[in-house]
Structures are given as C-alpha cells and as structure tokens.
Protein backbone atom coordinates (compact mmCIF):
# COMPACT_ATOMS: atom_id res chain seq x y z
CA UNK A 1 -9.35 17.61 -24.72
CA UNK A 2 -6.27 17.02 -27.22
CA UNK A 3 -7.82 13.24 -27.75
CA UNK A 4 -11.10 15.17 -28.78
CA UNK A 5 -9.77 17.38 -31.40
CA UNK A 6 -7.75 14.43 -32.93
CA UNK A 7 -10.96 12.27 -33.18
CA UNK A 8 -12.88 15.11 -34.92
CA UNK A 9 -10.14 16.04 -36.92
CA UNK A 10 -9.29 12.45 -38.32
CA UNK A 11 -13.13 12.02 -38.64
CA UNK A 12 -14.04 14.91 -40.64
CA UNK A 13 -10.78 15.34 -42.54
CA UNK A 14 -9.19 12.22 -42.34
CA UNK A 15 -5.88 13.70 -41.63
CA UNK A 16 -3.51 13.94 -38.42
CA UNK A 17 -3.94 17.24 -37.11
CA UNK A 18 -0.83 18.95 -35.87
CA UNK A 19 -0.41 20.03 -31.79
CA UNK A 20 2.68 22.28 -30.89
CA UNK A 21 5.71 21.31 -29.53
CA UNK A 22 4.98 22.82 -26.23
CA UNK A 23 1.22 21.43 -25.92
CA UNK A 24 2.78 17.99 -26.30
CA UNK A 25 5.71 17.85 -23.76
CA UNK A 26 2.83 19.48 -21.31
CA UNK A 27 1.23 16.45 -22.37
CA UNK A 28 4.24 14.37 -21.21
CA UNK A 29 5.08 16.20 -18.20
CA UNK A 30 1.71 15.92 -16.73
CA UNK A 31 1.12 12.22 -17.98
CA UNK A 32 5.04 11.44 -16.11
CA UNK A 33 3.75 13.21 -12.92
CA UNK A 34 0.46 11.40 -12.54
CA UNK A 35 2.15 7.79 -13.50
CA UNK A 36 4.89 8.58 -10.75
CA UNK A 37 2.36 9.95 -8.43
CA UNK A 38 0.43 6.37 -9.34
CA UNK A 39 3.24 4.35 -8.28
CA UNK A 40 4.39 6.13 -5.27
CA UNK A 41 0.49 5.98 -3.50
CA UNK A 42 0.62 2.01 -4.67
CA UNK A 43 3.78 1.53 -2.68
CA UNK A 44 2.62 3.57 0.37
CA UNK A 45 -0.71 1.54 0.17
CA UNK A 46 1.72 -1.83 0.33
CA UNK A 47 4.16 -0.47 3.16
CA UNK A 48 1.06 0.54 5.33
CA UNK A 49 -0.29 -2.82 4.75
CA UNK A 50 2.84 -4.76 5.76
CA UNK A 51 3.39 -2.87 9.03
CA UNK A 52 0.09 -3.40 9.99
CA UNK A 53 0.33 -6.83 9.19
CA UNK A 54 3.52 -7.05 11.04
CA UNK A 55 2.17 -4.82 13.95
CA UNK A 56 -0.45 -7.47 14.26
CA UNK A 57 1.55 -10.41 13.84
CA UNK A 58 3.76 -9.04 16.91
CA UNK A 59 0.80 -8.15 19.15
CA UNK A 60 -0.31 -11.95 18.55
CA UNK A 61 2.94 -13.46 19.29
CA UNK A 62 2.86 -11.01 22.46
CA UNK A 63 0.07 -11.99 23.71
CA UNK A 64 1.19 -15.59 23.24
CA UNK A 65 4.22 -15.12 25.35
CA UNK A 66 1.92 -13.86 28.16
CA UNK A 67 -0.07 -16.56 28.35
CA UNK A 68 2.30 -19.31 28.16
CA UNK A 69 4.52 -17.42 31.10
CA UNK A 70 1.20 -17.12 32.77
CA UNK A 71 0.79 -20.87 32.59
CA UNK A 72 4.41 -21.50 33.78
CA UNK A 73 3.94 -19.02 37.06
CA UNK A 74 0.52 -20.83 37.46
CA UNK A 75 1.91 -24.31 37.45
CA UNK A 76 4.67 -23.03 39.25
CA UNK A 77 2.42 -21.94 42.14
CA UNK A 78 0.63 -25.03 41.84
CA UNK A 79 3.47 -27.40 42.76
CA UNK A 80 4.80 -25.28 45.81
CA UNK A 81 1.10 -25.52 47.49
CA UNK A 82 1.11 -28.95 46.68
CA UNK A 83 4.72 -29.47 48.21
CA UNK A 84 3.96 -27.03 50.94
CA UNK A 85 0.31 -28.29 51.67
C-alpha cells in the first residue's frame, strides 16, 4: 500500500512524500519476520530432503546386505548337500 502512495505521490507532485516513524519500522519488522520466516522453511525444505535421501540410501544398502548374506547361506547350503550327497 505504502509503495502505492509513493508512486502517486512522486507522480503527481514529484516530491518524496513523508511516512511516520512508526509506519516505517512496522515496515521493517514485518519485512525481517517474513525474510526470517523465508529462510527458516528453505532450510526445513533441505533437512527433510537430506533425511529422506539418507533414509533411502540406508534402506538400499539394507537391502543389499540381505541379499548378499542370502547368497552366502545359499551357497553355503549348496556345498554341504554337495559334500553330504
């Protein structure tokens, strides 16, 4: 709204209108809060993508182990039938 008035101001009268004190560090205040806001969501956005990235990564390398200790116990049963049989 404040960006309005200064346009129409500066057009019409070609001068800088004047805004309070307090209107201004409003201004600030809520312009701070929704940058930090901004950067906080961004970070939780990146943190939730690494752990599920990691989660993933970890559920892969899980399911890895199983089937290579499957093989092992596979081949293991293997030779004692053949050594047995």
């Amino acid at each position: 709204m404040l960006g309005f008035i200064f346009i129409i101001r500066v057009y019409e009268n070609l001068e800088m209108p004047l805004f309070e004190e307090t209107v201004l560090m409003l201004m600030g205040v809520s312009s701070g809060m929704y940058a930090a806001l901004k950067l906080g969501e961004n970070r939780t956005l990146t943190n939730t993508a690494v752990a599920v990235n990691n989660t993933a990564s970890l559920s892969s390398l899980s399911t890895a182990t199983n089937d290579e200790s499957e093989t092992v116990i596979d081949e293991a049963t293997i030779a004692e039938k053949e050594t047995a049989g």
